[in-house]
C-alpha atoms as a PDB file:
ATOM      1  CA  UNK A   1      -3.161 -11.847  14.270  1.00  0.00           C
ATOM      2  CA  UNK A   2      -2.680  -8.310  12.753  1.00  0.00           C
ATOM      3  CA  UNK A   3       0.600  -7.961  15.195  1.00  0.00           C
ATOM      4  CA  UNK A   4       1.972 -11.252  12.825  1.00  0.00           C
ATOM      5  CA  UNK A   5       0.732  -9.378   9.707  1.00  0.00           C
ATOM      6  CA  UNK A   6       2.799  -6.255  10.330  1.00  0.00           C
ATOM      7  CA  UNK A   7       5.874  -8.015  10.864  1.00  0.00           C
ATOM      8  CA  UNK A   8       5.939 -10.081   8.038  1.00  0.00           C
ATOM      9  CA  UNK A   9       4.493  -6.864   6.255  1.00  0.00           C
ATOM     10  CA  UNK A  10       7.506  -4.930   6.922  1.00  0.00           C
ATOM     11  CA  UNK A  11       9.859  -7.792   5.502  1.00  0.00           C
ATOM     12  CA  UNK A  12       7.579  -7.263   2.180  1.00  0.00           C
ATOM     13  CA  UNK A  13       7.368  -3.482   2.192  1.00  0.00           C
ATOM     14  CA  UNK A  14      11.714  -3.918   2.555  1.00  0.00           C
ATOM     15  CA  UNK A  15      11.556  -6.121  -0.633  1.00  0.00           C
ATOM     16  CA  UNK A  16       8.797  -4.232  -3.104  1.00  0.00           C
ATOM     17  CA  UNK A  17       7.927  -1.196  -1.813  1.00  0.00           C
ATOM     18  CA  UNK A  18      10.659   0.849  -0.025  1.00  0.00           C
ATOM     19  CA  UNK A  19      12.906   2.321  -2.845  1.00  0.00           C
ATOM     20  CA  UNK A  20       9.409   4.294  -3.638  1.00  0.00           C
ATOM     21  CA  UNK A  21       7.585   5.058  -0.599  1.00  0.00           C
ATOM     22  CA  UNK A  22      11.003   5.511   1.527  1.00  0.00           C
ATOM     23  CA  UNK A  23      11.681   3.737   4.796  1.00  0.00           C
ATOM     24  CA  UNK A  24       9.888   6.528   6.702  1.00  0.00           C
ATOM     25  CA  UNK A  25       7.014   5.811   4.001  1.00  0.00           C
ATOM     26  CA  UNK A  26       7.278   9.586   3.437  1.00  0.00           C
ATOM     27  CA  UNK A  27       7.394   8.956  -0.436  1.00  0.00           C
ATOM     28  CA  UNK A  28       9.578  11.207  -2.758  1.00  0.00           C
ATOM     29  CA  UNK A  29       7.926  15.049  -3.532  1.00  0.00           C
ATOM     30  CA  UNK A  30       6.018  15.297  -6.901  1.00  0.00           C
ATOM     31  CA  UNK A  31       7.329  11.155  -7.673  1.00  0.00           C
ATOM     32  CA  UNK A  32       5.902   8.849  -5.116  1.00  0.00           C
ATOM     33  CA  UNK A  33       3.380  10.198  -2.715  1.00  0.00           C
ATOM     34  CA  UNK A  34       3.551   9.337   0.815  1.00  0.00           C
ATOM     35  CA  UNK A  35       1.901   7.031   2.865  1.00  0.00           C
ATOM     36  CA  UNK A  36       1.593   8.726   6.479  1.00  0.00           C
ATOM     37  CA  UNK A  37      -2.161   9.194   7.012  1.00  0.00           C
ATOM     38  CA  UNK A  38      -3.474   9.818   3.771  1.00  0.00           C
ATOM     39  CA  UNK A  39      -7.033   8.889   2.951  1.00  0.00           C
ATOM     40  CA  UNK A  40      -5.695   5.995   0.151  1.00  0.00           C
ATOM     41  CA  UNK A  41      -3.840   4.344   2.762  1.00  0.00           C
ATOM     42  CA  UNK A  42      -6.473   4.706   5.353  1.00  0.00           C
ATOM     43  CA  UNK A  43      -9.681   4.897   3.552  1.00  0.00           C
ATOM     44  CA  UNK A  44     -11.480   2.438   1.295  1.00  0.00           C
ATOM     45  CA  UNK A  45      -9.499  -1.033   1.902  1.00  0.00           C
ATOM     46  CA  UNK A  46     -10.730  -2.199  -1.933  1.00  0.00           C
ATOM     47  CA  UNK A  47      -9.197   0.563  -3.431  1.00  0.00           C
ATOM     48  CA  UNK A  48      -5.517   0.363  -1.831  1.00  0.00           C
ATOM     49  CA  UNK A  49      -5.925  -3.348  -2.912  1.00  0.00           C
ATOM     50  CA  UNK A  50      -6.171  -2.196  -6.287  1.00  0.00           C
ATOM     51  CA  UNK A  51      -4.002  -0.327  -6.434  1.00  0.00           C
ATOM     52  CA  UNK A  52      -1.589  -2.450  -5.710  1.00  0.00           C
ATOM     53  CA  UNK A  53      -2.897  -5.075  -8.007  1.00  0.00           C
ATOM     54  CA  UNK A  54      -3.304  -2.995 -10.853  1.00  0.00           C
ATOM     55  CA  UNK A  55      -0.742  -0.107 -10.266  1.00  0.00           C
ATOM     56  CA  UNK A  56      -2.074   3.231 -10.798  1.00  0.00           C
ATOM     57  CA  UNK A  57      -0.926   5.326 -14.484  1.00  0.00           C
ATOM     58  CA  UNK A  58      -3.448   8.477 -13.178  1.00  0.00           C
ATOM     59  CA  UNK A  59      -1.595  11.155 -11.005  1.00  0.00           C
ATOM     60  CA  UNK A  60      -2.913  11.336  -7.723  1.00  0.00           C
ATOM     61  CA  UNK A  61      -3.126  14.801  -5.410  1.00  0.00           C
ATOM     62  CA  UNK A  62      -1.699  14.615  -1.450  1.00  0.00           C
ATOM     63  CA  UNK A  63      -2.222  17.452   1.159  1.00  0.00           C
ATOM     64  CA  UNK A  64      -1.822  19.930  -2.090  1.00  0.00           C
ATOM     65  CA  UNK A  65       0.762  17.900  -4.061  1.00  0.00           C
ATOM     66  CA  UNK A  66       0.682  15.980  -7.212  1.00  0.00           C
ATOM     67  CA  UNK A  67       2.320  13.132  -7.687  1.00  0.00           C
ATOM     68  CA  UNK A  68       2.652  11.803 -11.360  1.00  0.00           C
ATOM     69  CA  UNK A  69       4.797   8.723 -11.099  1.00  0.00           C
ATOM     70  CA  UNK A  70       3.055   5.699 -12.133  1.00  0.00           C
ATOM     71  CA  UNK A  71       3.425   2.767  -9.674  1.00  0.00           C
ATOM     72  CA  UNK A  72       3.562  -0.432 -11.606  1.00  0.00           C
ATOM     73  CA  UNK A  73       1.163  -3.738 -11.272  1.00  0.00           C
ATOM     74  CA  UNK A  74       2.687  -5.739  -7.662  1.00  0.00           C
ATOM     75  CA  UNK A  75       0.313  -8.683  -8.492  1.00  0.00           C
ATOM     76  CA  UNK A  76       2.867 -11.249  -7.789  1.00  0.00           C
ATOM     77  CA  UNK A  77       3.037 -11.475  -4.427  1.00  0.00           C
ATOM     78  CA  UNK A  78       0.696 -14.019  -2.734  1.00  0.00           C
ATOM     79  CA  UNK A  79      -2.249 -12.920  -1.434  1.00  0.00           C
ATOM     80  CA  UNK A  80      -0.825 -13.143   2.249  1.00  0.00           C
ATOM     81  CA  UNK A  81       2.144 -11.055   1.524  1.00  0.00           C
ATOM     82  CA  UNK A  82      -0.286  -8.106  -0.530  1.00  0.00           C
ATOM     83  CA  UNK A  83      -2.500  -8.584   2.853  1.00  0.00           C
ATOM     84  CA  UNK A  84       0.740  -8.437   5.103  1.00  0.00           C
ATOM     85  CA  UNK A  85       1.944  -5.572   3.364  1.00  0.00           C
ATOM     86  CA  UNK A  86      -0.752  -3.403   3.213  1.00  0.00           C
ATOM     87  CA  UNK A  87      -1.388  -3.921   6.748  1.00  0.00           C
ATOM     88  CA  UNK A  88       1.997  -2.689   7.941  1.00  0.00           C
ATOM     89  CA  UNK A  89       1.296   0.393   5.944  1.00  0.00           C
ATOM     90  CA  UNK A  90      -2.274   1.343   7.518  1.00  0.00           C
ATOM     91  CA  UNK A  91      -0.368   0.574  10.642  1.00  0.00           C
ATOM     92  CA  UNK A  92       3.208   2.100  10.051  1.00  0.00           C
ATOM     93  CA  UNK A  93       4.238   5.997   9.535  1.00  0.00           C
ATOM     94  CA  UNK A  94       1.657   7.339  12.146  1.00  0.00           C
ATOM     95  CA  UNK A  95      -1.143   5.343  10.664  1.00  0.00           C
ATOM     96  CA  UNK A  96      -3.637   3.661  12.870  1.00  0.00           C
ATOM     97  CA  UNK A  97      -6.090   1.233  10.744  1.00  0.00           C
ATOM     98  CA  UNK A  98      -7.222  -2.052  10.638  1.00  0.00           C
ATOM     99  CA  UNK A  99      -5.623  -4.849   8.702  1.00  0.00           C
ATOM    100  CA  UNK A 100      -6.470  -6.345   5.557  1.00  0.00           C
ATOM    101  CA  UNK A 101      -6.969 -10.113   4.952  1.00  0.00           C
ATOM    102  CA  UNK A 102      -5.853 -12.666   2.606  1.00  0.00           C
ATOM    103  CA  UNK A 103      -9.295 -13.331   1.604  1.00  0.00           C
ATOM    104  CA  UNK A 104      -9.923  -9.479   0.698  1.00  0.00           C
ATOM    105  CA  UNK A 105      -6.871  -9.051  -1.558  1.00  0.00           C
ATOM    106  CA  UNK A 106      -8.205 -12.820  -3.324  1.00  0.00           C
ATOM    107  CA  UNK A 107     -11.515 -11.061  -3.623  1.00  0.00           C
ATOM    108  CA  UNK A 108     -10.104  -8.085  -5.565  1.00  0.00           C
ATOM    109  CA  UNK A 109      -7.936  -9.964  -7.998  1.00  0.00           C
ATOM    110  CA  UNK A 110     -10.829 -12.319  -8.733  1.00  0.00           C
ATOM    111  CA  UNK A 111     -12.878  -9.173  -9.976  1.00  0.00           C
ATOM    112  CA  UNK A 112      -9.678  -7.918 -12.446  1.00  0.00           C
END
């Protein structure tokens, strides 16, 4: 139930992910780039799993900005919680996308 998802989603971005990406998920200019409609939050599912996974040293360009602050590895969160999370986001800040699973974060961190 992706309704589910994005509620316990929130309760993880509160925990791991707001200090960064802001409670309006607006992001900090030329730190941590926003997530409001951008294509990594609403484009290719596998790569906003990795990201998240992995973390991301490579700066990244937004609607014209750069954004150089590397985001460190959040593989310790279950699988649920990475799912829950990243749902909220592709469904929080304006963003309109569908959710992601438990079974498609286990798929990414079994390819590491």
């Amino acid at each position: 139930d992706i309704k589910a998802s994005v509620q316990r989603g929130k309760k993880v971005y509160t925990q791991y992910c707001l200090a960064c990406h802001q409670a309006d998920g607006g992001g900090v200019p030329r730190m941590n780039p926003p997530l409001q409609k951008t294509e990594y939050v609403l484009g290719d599912k596998k790569r906003l799993i990795n990201i998240v996974l992995k973390g991301s040293n490579d700066p990244i360009e937004i609607n014209g900005e750069e954004y150089v602050n590397p985001m460190a590895s959040h593989a310790h969160p279950s699988d649920q919680q990475i799912a829950d999370v990243l749902t909220f986001v592709r469904n929080s800040f304006g963003n309109k996308a569908s959710g992601i699973t438990p079974a498609e974060v286990k798929q990414a961190r079994a390819k590491k």
